[in-house]
Protein backbone atom coordinates (compact mmCIF):
# COMPACT_ATOMS: atom_id res chain seq x y z
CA UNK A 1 -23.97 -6.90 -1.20
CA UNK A 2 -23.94 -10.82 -1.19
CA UNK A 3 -24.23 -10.74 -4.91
CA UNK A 4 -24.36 -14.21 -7.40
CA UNK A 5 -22.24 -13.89 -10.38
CA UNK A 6 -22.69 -15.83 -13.66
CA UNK A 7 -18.99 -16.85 -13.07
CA UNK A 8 -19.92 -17.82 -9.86
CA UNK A 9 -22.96 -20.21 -10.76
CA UNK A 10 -20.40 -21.67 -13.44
CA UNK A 11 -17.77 -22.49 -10.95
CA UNK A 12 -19.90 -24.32 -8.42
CA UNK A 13 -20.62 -27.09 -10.18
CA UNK A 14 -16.81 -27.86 -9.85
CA UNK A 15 -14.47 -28.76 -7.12
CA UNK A 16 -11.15 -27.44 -7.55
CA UNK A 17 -7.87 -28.68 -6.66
CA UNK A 18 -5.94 -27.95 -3.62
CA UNK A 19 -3.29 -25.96 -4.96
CA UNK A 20 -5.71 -23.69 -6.65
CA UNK A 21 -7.70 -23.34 -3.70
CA UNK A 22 -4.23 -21.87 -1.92
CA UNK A 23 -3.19 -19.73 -4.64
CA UNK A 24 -6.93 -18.12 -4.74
CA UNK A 25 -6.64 -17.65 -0.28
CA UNK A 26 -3.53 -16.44 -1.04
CA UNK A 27 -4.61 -13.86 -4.07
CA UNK A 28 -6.68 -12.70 -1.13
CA UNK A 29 -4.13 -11.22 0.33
CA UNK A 30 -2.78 -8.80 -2.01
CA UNK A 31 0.87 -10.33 -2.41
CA UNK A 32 1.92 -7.19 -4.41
CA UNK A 33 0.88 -5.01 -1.93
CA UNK A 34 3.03 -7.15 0.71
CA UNK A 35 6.27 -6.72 -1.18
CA UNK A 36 5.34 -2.68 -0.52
CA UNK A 37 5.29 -4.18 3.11
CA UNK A 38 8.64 -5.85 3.03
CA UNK A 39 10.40 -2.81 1.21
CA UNK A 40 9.29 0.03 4.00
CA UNK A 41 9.92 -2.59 7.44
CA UNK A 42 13.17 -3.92 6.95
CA UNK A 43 14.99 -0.73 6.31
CA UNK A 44 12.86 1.27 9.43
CA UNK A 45 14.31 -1.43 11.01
CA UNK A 46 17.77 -1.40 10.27
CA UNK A 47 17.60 2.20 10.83
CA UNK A 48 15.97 2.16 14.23
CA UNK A 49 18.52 -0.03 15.55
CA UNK A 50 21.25 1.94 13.74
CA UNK A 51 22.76 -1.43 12.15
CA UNK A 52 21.45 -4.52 11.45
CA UNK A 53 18.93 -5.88 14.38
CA UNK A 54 18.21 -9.48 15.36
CA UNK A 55 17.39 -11.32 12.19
CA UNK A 56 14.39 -13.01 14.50
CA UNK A 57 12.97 -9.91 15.08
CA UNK A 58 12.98 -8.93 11.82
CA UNK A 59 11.55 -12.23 10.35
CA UNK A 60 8.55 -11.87 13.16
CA UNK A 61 7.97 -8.70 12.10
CA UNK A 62 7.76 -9.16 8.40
CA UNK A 63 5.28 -12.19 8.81
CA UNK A 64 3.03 -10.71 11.78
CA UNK A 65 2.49 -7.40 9.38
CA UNK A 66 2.24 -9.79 6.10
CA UNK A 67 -0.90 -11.03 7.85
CA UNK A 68 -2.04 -8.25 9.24
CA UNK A 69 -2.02 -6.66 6.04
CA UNK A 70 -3.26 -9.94 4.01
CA UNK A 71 -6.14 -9.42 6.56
CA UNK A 72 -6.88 -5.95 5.53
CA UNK A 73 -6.49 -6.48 1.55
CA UNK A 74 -8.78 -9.57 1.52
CA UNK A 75 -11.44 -7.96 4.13
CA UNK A 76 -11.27 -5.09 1.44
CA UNK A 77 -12.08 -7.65 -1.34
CA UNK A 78 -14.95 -9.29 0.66
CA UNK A 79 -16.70 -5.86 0.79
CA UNK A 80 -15.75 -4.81 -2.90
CA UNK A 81 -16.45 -8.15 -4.29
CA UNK A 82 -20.30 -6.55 -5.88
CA UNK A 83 -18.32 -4.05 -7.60
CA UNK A 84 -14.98 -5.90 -8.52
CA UNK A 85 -17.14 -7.89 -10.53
CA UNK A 86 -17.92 -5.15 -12.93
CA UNK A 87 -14.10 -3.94 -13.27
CA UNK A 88 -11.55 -5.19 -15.79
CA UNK A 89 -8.74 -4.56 -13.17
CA UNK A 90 -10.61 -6.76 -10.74
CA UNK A 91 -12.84 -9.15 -12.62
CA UNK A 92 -10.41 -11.92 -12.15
CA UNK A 93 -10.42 -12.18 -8.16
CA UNK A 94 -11.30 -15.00 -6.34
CA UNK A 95 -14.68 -13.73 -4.84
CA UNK A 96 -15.70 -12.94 -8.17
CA UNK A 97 -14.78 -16.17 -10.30
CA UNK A 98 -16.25 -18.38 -7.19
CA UNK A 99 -12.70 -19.89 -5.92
CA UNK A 100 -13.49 -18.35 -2.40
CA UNK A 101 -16.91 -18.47 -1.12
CA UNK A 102 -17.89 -15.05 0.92
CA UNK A 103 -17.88 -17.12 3.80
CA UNK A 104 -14.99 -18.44 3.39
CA UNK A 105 -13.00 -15.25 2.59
CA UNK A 106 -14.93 -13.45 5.79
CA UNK A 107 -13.55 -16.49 7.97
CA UNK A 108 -10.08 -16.29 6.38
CA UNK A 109 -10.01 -12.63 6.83
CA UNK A 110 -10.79 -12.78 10.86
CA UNK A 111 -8.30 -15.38 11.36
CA UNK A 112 -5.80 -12.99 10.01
CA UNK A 113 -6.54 -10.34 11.98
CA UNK A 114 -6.25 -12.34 14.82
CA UNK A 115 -3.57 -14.68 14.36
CA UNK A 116 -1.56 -11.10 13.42
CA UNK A 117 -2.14 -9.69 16.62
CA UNK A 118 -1.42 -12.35 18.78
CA UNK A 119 1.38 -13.58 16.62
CA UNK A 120 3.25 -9.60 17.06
CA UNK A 121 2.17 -9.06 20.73
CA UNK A 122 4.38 -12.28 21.62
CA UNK A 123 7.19 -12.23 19.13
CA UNK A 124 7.52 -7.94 19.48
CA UNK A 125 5.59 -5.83 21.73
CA UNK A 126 2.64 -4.68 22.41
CA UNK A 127 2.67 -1.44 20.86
CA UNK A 128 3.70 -3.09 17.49
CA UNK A 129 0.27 -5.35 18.01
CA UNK A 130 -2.00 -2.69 18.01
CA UNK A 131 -1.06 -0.18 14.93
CA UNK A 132 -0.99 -3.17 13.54
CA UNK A 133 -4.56 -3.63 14.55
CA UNK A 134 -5.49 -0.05 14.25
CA UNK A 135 -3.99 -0.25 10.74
CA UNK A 136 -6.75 -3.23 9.56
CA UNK A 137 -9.51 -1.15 11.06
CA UNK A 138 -8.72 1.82 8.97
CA UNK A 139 -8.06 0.51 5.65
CA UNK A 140 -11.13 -2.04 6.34
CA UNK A 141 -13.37 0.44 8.06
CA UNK A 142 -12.41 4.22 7.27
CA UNK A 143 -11.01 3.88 3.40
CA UNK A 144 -13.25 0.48 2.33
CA UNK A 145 -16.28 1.39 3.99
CA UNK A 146 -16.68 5.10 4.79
CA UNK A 147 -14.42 6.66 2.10
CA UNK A 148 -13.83 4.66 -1.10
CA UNK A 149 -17.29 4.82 -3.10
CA UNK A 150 -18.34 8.44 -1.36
CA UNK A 151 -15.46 11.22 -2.21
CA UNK A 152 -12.55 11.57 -4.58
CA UNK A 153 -10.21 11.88 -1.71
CA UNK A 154 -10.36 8.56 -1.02
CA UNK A 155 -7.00 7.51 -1.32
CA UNK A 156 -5.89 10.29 -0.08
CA UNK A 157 -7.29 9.65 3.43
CA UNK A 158 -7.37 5.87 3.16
CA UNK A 159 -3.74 5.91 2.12
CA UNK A 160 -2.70 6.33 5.83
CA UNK A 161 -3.26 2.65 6.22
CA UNK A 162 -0.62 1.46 4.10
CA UNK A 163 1.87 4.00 6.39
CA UNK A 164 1.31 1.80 9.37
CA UNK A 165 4.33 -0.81 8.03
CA UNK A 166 7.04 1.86 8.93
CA UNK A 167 5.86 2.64 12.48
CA UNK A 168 5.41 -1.15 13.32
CA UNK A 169 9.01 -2.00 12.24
CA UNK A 170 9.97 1.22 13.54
CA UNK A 171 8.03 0.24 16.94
CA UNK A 172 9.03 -3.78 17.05
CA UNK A 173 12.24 -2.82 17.61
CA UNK A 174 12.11 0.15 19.87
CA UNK A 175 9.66 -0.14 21.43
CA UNK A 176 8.72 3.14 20.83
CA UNK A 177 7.57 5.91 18.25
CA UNK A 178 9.68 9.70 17.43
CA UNK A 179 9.92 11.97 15.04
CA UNK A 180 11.86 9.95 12.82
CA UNK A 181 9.57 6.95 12.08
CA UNK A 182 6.71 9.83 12.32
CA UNK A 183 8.06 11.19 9.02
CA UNK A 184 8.71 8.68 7.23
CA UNK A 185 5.06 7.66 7.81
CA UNK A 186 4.19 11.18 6.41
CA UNK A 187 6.42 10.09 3.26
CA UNK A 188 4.51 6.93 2.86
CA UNK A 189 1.25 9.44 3.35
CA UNK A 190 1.95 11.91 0.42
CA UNK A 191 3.93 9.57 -1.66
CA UNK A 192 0.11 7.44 -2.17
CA UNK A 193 -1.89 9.83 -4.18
CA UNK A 194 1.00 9.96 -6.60
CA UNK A 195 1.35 6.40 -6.85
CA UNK A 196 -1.94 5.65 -7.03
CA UNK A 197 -4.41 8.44 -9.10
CA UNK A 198 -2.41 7.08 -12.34
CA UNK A 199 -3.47 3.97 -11.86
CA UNK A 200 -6.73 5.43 -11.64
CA UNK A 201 -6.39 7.15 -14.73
CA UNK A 202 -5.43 4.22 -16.90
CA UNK A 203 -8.77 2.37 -15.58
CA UNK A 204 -10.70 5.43 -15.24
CA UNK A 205 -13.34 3.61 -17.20
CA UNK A 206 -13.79 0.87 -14.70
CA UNK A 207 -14.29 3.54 -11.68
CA UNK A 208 -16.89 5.40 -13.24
CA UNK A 209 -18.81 2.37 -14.49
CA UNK A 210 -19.30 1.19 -10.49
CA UNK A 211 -19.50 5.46 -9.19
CA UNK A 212 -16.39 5.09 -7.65
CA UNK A 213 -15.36 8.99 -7.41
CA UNK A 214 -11.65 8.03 -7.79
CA UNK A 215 -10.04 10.78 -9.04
CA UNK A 216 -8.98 9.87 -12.51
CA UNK A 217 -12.72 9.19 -12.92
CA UNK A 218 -13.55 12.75 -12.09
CA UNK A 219 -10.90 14.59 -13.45
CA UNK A 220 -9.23 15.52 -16.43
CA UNK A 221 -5.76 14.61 -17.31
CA UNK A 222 -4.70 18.39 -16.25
CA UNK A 223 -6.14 18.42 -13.26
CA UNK A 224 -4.68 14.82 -11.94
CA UNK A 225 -1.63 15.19 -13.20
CA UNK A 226 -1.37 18.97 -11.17
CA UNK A 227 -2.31 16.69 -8.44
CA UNK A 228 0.41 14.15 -8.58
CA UNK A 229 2.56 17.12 -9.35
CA UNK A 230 2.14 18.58 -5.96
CA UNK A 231 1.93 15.46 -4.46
CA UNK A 232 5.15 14.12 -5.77
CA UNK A 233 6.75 17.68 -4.15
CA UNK A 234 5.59 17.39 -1.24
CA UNK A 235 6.69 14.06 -1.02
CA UNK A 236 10.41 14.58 -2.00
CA UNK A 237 10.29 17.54 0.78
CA UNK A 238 9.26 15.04 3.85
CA UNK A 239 11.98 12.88 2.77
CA UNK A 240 14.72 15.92 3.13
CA UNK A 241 13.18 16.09 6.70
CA UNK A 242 14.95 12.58 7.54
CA UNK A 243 17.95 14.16 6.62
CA UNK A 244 18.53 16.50 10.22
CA UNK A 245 16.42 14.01 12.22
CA UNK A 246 17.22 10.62 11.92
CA UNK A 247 20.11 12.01 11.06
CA UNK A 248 20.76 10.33 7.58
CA UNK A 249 24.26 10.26 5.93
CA UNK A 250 25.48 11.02 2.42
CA UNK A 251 24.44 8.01 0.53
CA UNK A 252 20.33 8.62 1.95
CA UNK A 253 20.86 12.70 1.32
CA UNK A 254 22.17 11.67 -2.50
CA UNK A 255 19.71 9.30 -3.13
CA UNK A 256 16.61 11.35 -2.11
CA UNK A 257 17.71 14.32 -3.70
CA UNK A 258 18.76 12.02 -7.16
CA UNK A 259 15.64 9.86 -7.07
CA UNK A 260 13.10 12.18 -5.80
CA UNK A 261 14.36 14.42 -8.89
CA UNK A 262 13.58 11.91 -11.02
CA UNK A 263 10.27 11.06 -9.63
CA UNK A 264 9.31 14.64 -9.58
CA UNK A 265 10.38 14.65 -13.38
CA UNK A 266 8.15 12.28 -13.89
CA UNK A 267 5.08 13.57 -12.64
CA UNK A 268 5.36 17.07 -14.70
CA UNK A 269 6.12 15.09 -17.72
CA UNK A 270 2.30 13.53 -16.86
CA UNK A 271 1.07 17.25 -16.57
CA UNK A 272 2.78 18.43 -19.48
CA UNK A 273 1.28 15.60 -21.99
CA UNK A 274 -2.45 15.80 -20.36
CA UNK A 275 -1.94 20.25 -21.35
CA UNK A 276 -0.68 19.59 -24.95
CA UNK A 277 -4.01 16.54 -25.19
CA UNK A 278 -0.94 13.91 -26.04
CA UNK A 279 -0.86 10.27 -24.53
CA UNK A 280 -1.06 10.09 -20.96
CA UNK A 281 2.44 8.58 -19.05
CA UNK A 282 0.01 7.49 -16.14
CA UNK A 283 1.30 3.86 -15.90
CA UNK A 284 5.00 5.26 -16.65
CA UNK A 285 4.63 7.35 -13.40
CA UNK A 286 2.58 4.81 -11.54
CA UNK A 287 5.87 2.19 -11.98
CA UNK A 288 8.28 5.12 -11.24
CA UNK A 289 6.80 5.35 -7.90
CA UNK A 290 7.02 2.03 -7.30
CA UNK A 291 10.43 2.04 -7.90
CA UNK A 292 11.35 5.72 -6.45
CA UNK A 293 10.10 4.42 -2.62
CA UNK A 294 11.71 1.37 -3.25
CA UNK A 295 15.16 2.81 -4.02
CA UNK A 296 14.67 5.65 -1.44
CA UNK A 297 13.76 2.73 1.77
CA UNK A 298 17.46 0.77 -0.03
CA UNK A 299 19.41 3.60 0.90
CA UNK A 300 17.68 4.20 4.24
CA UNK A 301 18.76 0.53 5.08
CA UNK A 302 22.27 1.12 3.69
CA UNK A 303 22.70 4.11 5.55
CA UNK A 304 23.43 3.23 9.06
CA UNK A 305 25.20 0.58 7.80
CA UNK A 306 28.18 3.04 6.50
CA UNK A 307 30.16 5.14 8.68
CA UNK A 308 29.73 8.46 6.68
């Protein structure tokens, strides 16, 4: 797997600076994927203390699982870095244009981990400390290794590791897990696929050049988007559970039903064009997720905040 690029070789000859060497540790860690993080904790938060809960707590949590999860995403792009070389998506990461040695990304990776761990077992508990550990070893170990380049349900599966954010906020200030942060990490669960198979339709191309089954590489159009369709259901139907559990109020009940219409819209407007062979709304639906979760974890953090 410890593969030499031709971008690598040309990069070794130079020294970059020390801001660029910063901005490539810290493209390591995925910052997209941590504002995902900071969207689902605060709210599970708020909501597990029914109000807002100490602002310390909140700020230890946000950085212990923004490591944690750097951890995971640049451990991921340590053992993808042979294949991220050969994808248009990817071809720009640090392991592959030489910014980050292996080494250096393997060290940076384990230092995470650690410093996550130890930085949430004495700032929140130690039940936030290990899902948080328990959530590296799954997206490193189960998705990256075992289940990304050998089935189609992939992300299905190795979704489950990007749940782990609402049970640690959940857990950091309970110190406990129920039902109610046990759902929302089944939202988080079937929301994924949606979110993410029409991203792998768009580079669909790039995933079957490396025989990565994702499945917009080994589908059709039909068949993903009856996918994201069910999916995307399923999804808006775990959120209604909140509803008589948490219990949620009018302005979460409104917004999941309003938004997770929409987002449901969405997805059989993807099925409909793939049937009639007309453009594909892939990234249109992959950017309404985005922004369906996001809306739907607002009004679970305005919620307890209102008395109705």
């Amino acid at each position: 797997m410890d593969i030499t690029t031709t971008r690598e070789v040309e990069h070794a000859s130079t020294r970059p600076s020390v801001g660029r060497t910063v901005r490539a540790y810290v493209a390591l860690t995925k910052p997209r994927v941590l504002e995902l993080l900071l969207v689902t904790t605060v709210p599970v938060m708020i909501l597990a203390a029914g109000g807002l809960p100490d602002l310390w707590l909140v700020l230890a949590t946000v950085i212990g699982g923004a490591m944690s999860a750097g951890s995971a995403a640049s451990f991921n792009m340590y053992l993808d870095r042979d294949i991220d070389a050969h994808m248009h998506r990817t071809e720009n990461r640090p392991l592959v244009t030489g910014e980050v040695s292996p080494r250096g990304a393997l060290i940076f990776s384990w230092a995470l981990a650690v410093a996550s761990t130890v930085w949430l077992f004495l700032t929140t508990n130690w039940l936030a400390a290990a899902l948080s550990v328990f959530a590296i070893f799954f997206y490193v170990v189960v998705y990256t290794i075992l289940l990304k380049r050998r089935t189609e349900q992939n992300i299905v599966w190795g979704g489950i590791a990007g749940c782990f954010p609402v049970v640690i906020g959940w857990s950091a200030v309970t110190g406990s897990l129920s039902w109610t942060p046990l759902i929302l990490f089944l939202l988080v669960f079937l929301w994924t696929p949606p979110h993410y198979w029409p991203l792998s339709v768009k580079y669909k191309g790039d995933y079957a050049g490396v025989d990565v089954p994702m499945l917009g590489a080994t589908r059709n159009g039909s068949q993903v988007g009856l996918q994201v369709i069910l999916y995307a259901w399923a999804t808006v139907a775990s959120s209604l559970l909140l509803i008589p559990v948490a219990p949620m109020g009018l302005v979460y009940t409104v917004s999941a039903l309003v938004f997770g219409g929409w987002f449901i819209f969405e997805a059989h407007v993807l099925y409909n064009r793939a049937v009639r062979g007309e453009k594909s709304s892939a990234m249109r639906v992959f950017h309404a997720s985005i922004t369906y979760l996001t809306l739907l974890f607002v009004a679970i953090a305005i919620d307890p905040l209102l008395p109705f």
